[in-house]
Protein backbone atom coordinates (compact mmCIF):
# COMPACT_ATOMS: atom_id res chain seq x y z
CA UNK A 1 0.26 72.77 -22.93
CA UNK A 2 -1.42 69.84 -20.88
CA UNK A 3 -0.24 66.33 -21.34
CA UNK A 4 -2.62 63.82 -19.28
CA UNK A 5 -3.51 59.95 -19.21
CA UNK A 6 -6.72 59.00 -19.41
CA UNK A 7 -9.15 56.11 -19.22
CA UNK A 8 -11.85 56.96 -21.58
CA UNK A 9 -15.59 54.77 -22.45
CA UNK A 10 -17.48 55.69 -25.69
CA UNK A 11 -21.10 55.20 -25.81
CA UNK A 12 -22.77 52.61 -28.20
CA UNK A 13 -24.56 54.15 -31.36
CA UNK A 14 -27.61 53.12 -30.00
CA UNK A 15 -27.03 55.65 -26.74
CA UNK A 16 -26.33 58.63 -29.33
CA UNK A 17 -22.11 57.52 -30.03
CA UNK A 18 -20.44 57.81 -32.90
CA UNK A 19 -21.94 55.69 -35.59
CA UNK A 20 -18.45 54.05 -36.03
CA UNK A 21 -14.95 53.35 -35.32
CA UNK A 22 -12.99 56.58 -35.63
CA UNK A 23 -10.51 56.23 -38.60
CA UNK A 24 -6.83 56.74 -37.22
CA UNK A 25 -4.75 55.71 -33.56
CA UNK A 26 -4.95 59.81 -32.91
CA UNK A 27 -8.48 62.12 -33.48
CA UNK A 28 -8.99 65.31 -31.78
CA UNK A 29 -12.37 65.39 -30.11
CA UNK A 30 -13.46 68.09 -27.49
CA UNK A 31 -12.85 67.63 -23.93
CA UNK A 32 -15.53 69.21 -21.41
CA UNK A 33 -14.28 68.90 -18.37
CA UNK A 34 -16.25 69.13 -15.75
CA UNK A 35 -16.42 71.92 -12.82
CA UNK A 36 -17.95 70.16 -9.83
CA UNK A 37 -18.89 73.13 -7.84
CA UNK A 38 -20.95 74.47 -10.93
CA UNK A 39 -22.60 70.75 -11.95
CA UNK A 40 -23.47 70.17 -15.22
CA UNK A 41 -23.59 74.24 -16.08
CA UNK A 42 -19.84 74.03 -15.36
CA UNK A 43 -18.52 72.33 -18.57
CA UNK A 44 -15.39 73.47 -20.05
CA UNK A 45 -14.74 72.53 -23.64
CA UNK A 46 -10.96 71.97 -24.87
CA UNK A 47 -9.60 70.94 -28.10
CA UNK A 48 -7.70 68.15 -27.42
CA UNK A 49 -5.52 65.58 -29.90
CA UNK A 50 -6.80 62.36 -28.19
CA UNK A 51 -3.61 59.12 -28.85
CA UNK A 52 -4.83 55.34 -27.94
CA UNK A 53 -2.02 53.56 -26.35
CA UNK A 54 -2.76 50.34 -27.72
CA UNK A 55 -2.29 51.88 -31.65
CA UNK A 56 -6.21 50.82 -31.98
CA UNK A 57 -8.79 53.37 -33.62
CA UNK A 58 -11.23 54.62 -31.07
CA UNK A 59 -14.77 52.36 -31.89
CA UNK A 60 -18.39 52.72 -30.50
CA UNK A 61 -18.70 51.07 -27.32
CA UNK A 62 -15.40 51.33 -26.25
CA UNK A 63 -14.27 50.90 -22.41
CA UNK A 64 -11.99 51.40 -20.23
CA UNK A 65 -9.53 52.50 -23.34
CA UNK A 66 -6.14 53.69 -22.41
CA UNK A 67 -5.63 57.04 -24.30
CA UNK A 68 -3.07 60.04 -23.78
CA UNK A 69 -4.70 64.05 -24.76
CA UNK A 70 -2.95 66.60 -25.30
CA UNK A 71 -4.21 69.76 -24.81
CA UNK A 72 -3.11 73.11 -26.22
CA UNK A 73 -5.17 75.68 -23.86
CA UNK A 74 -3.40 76.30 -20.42
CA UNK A 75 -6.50 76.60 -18.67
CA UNK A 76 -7.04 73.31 -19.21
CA UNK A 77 -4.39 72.23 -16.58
CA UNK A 78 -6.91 73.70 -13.99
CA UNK A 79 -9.89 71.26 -14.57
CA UNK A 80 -8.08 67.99 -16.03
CA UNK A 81 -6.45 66.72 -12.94
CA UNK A 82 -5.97 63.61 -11.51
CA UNK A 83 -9.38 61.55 -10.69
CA UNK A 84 -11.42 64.62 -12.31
CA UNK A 85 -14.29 63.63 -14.81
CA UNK A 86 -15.00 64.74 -18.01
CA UNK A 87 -17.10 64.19 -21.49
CA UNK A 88 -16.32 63.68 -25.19
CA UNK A 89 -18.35 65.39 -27.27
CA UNK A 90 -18.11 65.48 -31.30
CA UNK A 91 -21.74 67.64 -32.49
CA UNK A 92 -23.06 66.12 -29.26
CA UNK A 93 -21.48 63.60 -25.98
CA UNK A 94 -20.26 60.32 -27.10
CA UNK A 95 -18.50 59.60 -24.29
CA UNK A 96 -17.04 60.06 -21.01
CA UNK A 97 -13.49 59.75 -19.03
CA UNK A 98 -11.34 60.15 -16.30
CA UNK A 99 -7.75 61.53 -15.96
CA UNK A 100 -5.83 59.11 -14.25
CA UNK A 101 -2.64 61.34 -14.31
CA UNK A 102 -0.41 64.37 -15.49
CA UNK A 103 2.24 63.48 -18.35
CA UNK A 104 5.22 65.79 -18.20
């Protein structure tokens, strides 16, 4: 299990994000975390339970929001480390992040 921090910015609708503000404080979207030797071939998707801090829903356009993921897969722990990148995707990206730290 991998527990991380994360600073996470949704794209508008109009730049192919969600249409609108996802329903609930938690959601589980996919991570794909990005291998940096591979470039964009390298993306590795994880389920991941996705918590906003500040108790708001996730909404289109979003920035710099404050979320913690937890994800179930222990390979995971190998690509979402601190200052690695990595996109949201839900049927296609609608957003992007970066781990800021591990939670233990």
């Amino acid at each position: 299990m991998t527990r991380v921090r994360a600073l996470i910015t949704l794209l508008p609708p109009e730049q192919g994000g969600l249409d609108r503000a996802l329903p609930h404080r938690s959601q589980v979207l996919t991570v794909c975390a990005r291998d940096q030797e591979a470039g964009t071939a390298g993306r590795h998707p994880f389920a991941a339970a996705i918590s906003t801090d500040d108790w708001e829903p996730l909404a289109p356009g979003d920035t710099f929001h404050i979320v913690t993921m937890l994800v179930s897969d222990d390979e995971a722990a190998e690509y979402l480390r601190p200052g690695e990148r990595f996109d949201l995707w839900r049927g296609h990206d609608v957003g992007t992040g970066i781990v800021s730290r591990r939670v233990v």
